[in-house]
Protein backbone atom coordinates (compact mmCIF):
# COMPACT_ATOMS: atom_id res chain seq x y z
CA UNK A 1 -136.75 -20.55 22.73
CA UNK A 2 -133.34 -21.39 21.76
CA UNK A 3 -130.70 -18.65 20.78
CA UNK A 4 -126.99 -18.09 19.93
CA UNK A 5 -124.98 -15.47 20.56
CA UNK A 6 -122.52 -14.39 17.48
CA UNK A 7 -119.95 -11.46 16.59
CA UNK A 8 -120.44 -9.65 12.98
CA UNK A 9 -117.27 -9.09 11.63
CA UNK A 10 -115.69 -7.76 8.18
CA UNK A 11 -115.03 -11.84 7.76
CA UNK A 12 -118.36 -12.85 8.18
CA UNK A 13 -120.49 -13.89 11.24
CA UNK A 14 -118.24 -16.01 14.13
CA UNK A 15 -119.23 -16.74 17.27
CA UNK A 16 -118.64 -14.63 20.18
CA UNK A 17 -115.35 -15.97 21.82
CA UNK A 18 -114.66 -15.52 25.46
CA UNK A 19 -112.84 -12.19 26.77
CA UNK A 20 -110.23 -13.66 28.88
CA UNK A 21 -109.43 -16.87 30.37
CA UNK A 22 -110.87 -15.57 33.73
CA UNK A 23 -114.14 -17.30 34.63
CA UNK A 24 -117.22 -15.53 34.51
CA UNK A 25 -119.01 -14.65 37.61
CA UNK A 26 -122.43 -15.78 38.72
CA UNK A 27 -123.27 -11.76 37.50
CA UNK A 28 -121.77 -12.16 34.36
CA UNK A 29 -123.87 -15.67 34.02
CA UNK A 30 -126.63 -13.65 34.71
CA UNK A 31 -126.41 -10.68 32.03
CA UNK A 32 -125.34 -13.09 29.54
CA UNK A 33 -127.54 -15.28 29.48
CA UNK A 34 -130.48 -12.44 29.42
CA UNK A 35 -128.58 -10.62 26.59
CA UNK A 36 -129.11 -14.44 24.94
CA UNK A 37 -132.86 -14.68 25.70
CA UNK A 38 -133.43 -10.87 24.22
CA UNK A 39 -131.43 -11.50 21.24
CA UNK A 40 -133.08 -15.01 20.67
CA UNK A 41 -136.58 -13.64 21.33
CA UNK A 42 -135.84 -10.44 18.97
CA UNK A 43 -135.42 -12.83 16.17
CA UNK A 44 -138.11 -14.91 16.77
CA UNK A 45 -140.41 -11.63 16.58
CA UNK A 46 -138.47 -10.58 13.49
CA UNK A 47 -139.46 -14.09 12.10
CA UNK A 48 -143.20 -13.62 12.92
CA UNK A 49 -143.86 -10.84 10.35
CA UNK A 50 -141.06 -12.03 7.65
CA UNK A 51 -142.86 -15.12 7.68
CA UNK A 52 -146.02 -13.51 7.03
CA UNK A 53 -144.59 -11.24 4.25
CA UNK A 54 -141.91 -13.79 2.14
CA UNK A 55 -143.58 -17.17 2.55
CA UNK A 56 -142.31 -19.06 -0.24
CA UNK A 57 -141.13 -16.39 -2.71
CA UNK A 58 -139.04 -17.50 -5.36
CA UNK A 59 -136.84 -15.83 -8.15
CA UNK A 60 -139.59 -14.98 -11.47
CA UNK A 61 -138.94 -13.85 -15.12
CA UNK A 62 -137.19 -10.70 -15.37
CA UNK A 63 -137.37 -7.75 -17.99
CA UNK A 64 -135.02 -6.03 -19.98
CA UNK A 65 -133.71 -4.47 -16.94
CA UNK A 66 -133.27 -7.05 -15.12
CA UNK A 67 -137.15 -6.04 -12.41
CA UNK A 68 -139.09 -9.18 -12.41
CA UNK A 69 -142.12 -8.83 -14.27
CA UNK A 70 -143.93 -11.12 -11.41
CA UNK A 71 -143.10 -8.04 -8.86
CA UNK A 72 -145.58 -6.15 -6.95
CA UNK A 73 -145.60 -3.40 -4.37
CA UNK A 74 -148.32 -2.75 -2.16
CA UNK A 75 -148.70 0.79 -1.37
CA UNK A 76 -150.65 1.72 2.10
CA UNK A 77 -154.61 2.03 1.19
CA UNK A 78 -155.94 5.62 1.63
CA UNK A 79 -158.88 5.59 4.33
CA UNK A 80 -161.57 7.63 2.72
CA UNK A 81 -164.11 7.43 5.37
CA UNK A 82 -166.12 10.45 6.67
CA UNK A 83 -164.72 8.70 10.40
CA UNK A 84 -160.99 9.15 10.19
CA UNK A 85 -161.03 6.75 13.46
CA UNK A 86 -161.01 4.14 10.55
CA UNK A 87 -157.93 4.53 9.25
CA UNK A 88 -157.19 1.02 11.12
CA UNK A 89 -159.79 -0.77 8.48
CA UNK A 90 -157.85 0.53 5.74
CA UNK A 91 -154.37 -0.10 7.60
CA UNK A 92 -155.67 -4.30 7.78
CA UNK A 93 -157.01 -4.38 4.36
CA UNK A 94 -153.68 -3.15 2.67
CA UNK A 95 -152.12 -5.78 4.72
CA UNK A 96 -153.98 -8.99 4.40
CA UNK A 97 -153.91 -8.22 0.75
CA UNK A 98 -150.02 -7.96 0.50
CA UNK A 99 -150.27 -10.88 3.32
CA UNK A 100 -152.62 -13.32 0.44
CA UNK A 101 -150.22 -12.24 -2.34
CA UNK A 102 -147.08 -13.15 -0.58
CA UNK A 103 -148.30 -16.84 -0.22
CA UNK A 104 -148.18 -16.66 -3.79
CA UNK A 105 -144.39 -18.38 -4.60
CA UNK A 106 -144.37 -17.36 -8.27
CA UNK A 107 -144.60 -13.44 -7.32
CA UNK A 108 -142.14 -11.16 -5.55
CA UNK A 109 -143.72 -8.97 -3.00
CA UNK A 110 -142.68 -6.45 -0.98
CA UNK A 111 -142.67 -6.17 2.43
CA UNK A 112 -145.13 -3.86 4.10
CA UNK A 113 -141.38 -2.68 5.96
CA UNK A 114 -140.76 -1.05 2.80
CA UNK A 115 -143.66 0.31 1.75
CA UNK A 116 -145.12 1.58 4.31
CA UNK A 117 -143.26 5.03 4.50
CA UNK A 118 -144.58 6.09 1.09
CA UNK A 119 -148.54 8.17 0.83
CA UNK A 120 -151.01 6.29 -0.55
CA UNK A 121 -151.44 7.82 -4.49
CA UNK A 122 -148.41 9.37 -4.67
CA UNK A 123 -147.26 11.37 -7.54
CA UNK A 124 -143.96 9.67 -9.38
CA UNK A 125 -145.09 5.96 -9.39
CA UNK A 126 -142.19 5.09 -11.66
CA UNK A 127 -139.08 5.95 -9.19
CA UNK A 128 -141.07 4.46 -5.81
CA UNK A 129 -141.11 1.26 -8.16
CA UNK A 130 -137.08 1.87 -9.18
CA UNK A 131 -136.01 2.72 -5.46
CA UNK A 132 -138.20 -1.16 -4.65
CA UNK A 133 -137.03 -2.87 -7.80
CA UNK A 134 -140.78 -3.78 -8.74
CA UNK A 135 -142.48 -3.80 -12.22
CA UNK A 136 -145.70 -3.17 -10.45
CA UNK A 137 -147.65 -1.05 -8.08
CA UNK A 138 -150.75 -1.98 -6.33
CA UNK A 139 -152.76 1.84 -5.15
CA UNK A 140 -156.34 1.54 -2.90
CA UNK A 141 -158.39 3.13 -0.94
CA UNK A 142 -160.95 1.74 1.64
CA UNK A 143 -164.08 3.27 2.76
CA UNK A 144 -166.39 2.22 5.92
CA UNK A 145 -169.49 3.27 7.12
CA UNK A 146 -171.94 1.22 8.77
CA UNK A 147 -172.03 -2.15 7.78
CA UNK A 148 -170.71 -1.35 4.59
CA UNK A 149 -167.39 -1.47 2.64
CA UNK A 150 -165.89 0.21 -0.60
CA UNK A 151 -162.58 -0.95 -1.49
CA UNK A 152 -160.86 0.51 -4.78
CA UNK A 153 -157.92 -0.80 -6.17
CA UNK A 154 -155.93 -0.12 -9.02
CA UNK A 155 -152.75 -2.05 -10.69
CA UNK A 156 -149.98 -0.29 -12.22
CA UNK A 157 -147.32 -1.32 -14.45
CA UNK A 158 -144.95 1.09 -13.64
CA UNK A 159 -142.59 1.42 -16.78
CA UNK A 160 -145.21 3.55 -18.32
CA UNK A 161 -147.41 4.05 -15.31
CA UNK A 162 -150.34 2.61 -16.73
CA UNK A 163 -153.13 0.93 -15.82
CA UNK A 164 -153.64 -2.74 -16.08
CA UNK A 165 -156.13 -3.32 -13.82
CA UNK A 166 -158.94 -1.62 -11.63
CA UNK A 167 -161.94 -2.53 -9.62
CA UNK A 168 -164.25 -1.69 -7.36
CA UNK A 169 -165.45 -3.88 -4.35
CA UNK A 170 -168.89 -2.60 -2.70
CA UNK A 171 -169.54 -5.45 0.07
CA UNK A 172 -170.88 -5.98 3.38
CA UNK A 173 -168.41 -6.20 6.21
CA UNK A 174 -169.45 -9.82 6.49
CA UNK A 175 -168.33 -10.07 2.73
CA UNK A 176 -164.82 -7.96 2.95
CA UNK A 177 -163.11 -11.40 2.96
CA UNK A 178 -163.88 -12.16 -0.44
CA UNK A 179 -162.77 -8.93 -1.46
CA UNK A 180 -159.24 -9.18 -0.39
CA UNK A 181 -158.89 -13.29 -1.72
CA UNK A 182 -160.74 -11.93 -5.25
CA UNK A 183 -157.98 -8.69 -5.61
CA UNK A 184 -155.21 -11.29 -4.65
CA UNK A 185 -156.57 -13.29 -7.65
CA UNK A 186 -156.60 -10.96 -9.75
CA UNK A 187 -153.48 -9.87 -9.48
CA UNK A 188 -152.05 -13.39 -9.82
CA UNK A 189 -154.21 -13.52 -12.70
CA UNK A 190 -152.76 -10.07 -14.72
CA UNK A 191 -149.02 -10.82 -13.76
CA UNK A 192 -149.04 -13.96 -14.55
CA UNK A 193 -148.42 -16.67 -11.96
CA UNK A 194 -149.26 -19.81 -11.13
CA UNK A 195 -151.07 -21.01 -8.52
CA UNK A 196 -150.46 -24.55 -7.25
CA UNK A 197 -153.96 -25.86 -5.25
CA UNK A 198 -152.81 -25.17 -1.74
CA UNK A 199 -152.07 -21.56 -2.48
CA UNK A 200 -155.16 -21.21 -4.12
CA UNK A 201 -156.52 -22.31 -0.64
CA UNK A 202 -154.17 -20.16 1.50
CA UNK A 203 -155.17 -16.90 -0.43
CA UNK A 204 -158.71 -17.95 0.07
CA UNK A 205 -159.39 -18.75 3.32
CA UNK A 206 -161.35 -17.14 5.66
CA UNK A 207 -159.82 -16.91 9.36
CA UNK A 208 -162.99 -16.12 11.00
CA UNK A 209 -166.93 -16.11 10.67
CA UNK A 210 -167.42 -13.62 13.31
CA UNK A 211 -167.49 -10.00 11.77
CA UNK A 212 -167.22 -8.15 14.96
CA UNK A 213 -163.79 -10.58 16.29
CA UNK A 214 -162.19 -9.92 12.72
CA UNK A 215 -162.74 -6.01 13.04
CA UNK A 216 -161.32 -6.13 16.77
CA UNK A 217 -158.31 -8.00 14.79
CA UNK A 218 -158.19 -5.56 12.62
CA UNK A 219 -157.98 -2.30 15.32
CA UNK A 220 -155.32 -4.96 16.73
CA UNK A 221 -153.33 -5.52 13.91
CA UNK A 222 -153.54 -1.79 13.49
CA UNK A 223 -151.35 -1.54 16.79
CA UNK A 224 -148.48 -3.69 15.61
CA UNK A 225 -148.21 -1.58 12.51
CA UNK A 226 -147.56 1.32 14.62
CA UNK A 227 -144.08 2.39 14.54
CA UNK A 228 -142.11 1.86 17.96
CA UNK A 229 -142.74 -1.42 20.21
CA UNK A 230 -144.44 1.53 22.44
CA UNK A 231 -146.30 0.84 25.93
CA UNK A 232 -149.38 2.21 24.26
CA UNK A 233 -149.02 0.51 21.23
CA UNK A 234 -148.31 -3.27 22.49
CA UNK A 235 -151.09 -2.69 25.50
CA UNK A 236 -154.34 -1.47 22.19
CA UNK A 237 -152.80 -4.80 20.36
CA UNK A 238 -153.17 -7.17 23.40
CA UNK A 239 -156.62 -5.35 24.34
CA UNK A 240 -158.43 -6.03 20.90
CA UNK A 241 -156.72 -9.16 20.03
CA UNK A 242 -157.53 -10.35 23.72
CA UNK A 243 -161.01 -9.07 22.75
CA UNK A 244 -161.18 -11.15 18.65
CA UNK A 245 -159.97 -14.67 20.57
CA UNK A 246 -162.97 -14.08 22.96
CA UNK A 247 -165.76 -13.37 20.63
CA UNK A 248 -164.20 -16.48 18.36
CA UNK A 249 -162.07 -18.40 20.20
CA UNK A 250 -161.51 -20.66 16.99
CA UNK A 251 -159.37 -17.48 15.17
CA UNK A 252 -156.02 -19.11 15.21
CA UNK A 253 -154.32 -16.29 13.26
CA UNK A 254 -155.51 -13.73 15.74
CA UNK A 255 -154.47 -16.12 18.71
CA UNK A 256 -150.80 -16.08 16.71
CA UNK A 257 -150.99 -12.66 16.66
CA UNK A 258 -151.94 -12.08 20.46
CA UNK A 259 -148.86 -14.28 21.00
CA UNK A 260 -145.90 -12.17 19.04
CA UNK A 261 -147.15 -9.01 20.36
CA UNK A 262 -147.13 -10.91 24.19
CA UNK A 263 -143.83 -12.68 23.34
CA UNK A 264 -142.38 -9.13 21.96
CA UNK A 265 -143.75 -7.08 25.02
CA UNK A 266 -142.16 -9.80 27.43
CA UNK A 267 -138.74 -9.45 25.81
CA UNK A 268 -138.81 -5.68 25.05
CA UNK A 269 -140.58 -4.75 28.18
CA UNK A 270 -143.33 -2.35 26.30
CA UNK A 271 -145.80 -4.83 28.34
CA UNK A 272 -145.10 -5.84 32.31
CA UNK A 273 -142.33 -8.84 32.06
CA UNK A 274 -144.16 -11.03 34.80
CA UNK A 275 -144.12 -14.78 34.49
CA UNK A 276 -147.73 -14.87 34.14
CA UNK A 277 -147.21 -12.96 30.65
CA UNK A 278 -144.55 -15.09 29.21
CA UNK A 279 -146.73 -17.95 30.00
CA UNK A 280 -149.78 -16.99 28.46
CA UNK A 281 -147.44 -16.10 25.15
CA UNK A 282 -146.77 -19.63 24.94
CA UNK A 283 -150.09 -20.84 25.85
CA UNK A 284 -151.46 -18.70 23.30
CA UNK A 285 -148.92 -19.78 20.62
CA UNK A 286 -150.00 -23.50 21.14
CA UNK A 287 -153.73 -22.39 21.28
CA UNK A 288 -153.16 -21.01 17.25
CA UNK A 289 -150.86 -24.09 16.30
CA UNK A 290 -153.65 -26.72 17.50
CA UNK A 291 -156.32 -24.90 15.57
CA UNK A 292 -154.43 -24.88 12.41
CA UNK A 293 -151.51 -26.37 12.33
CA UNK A 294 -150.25 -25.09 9.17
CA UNK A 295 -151.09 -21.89 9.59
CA UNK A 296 -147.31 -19.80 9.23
CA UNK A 297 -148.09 -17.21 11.56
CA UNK A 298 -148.74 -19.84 14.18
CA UNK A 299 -145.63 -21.91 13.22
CA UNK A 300 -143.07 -19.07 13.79
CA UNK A 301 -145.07 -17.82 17.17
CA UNK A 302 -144.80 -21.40 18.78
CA UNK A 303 -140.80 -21.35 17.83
């Protein structure tokens, strides 16, 4: 990991200059270079999940207004389940879904950052699409029981806060991967955008064929959604993702994952700072970059 340290100022961003002309103590050493290594590792974190959310988004058509008409928000997916304990199912499915459409270069997505303070259905569509600067709204709801899955989803153009799209997904759980590549399509497909082949492929791949290591991603992922980097929160993402890379050792975007949250409890000391933990982050990073070596999650966790 390789960081700089640098100074915001009203002119711009400088590097940090010394204090004084006095040299530094072995102390100061010390402290600086950990405030480095923090800093550094922060942004690599940061990088993890904007790499995930803005891969490859470029500037689209615009309306009258100057909104793109190739923007989409993805609102969090209600969890209608008689089990509210799977509120994490509908957490992953809202965000592999904004995850597949934000491979796509020809849209503008936004981040889950944004979105994610907002109810799921909520009343005035039109100014939550004004305060994001987004022609369109994406609304859903996910419901488990069993083995089986109903996702609804529903695509708003939010000018008029109509409809211009709606389905219904009943699937297995072995089958909830075609859901979320067939509602990315979709949505390419009513706003327009083109697809070159290897997006196509991105927003249809399936990370794993072992239904019982993508739901312990899932309860995972859950964790890192979480707001605050909290004890609790970084220990139930290590525990399930630790759990998906055993049942399918071959999941490289779960083995990414397991490495950010790692890499971000080692710096922010939510998880036990030992040597043997910063180790494994890396291990783990290189573990998801030899599996799939394109993969962007896997890219930015390696560093």
């Amino acid at each position: 990991m390789v960081a700089w340290t640098f100074e915001l100022t009203p002119e711009g961003i400088k590097r940090t200059e010394t204090a004084d002309l006095m040299p530094p103590t072995a102390g100061q050493k010390k402290r600086a270079w950990i405030y480095i290594a923090v800093i550094g590792g922060v942004i690599s974190v940061a990088l993890f999940f904007l790499g995930r959310y803005t891969v490859g988004n470029k500037t689209t058509a615009a309306s009258t207004d100057g909104v793109s008409n190739k923007s989409i928000a993805v609102l969090p997916f209600e969890n209608r389940s008689e089990d509210k304990a799977n509120a994490y199912f509908a957490d992953g499915i809202q965000d592999e879904i904004l995850t597949r459409l934000s491979k796509i270069a020809d849209l503008k997505v936004i981040s889950r950052t944004s979105t994610e303070h907002y109810k799921s259905a909520p009343q005035d569509l039109p100014e939550i699409a004004r305060q994001l600067g987004v022609a369109h709204i994406l609304e859903g709801s996910v419901q488990k029981s069993g083995d089986a899955v109903r996702v609804n989803v529903q695509l708003i153009k939010a000018a008029n806060d109509s409809h211009l799209w709606a389905d219904t997904f009943d699937r297995k759980l072995t089958d909830i991967f075609l859901v979320e590549s067939e509602v990315a399509k979709a949505i390419a497909d009513q706003l327009r955008a083109k697809l070159t082949g290897q997006e196509e492929q991105v927003i249809t791949a399936k990370p794993t064929d072992n239904v019982e290591a993508y739901d312990a991603y899932l309860r995972g992922l859950a964790y890192t959604l979480k707001t605050g980097n909290t004890p609790a929160n970084a220990l139930g993402a290590q525990k399930y993702l630790r759990e998906a890379v055993r049942l399918d050792p071959k999941f490289a975007l779960s083995w990414a994952l397991l490495s950010n949250v790692e890499a971000r409890g080692y710096i922010t000391q939510s998880l036990q700072p030992t040597v043997a933990l910063r180790e494994e982050a890396r291990q783990t990073a290189e573990t998801a970059l030899t599996l799939q070596p394109n993969l962007g999650e896997a890219i930015v966790a390696k560093g």
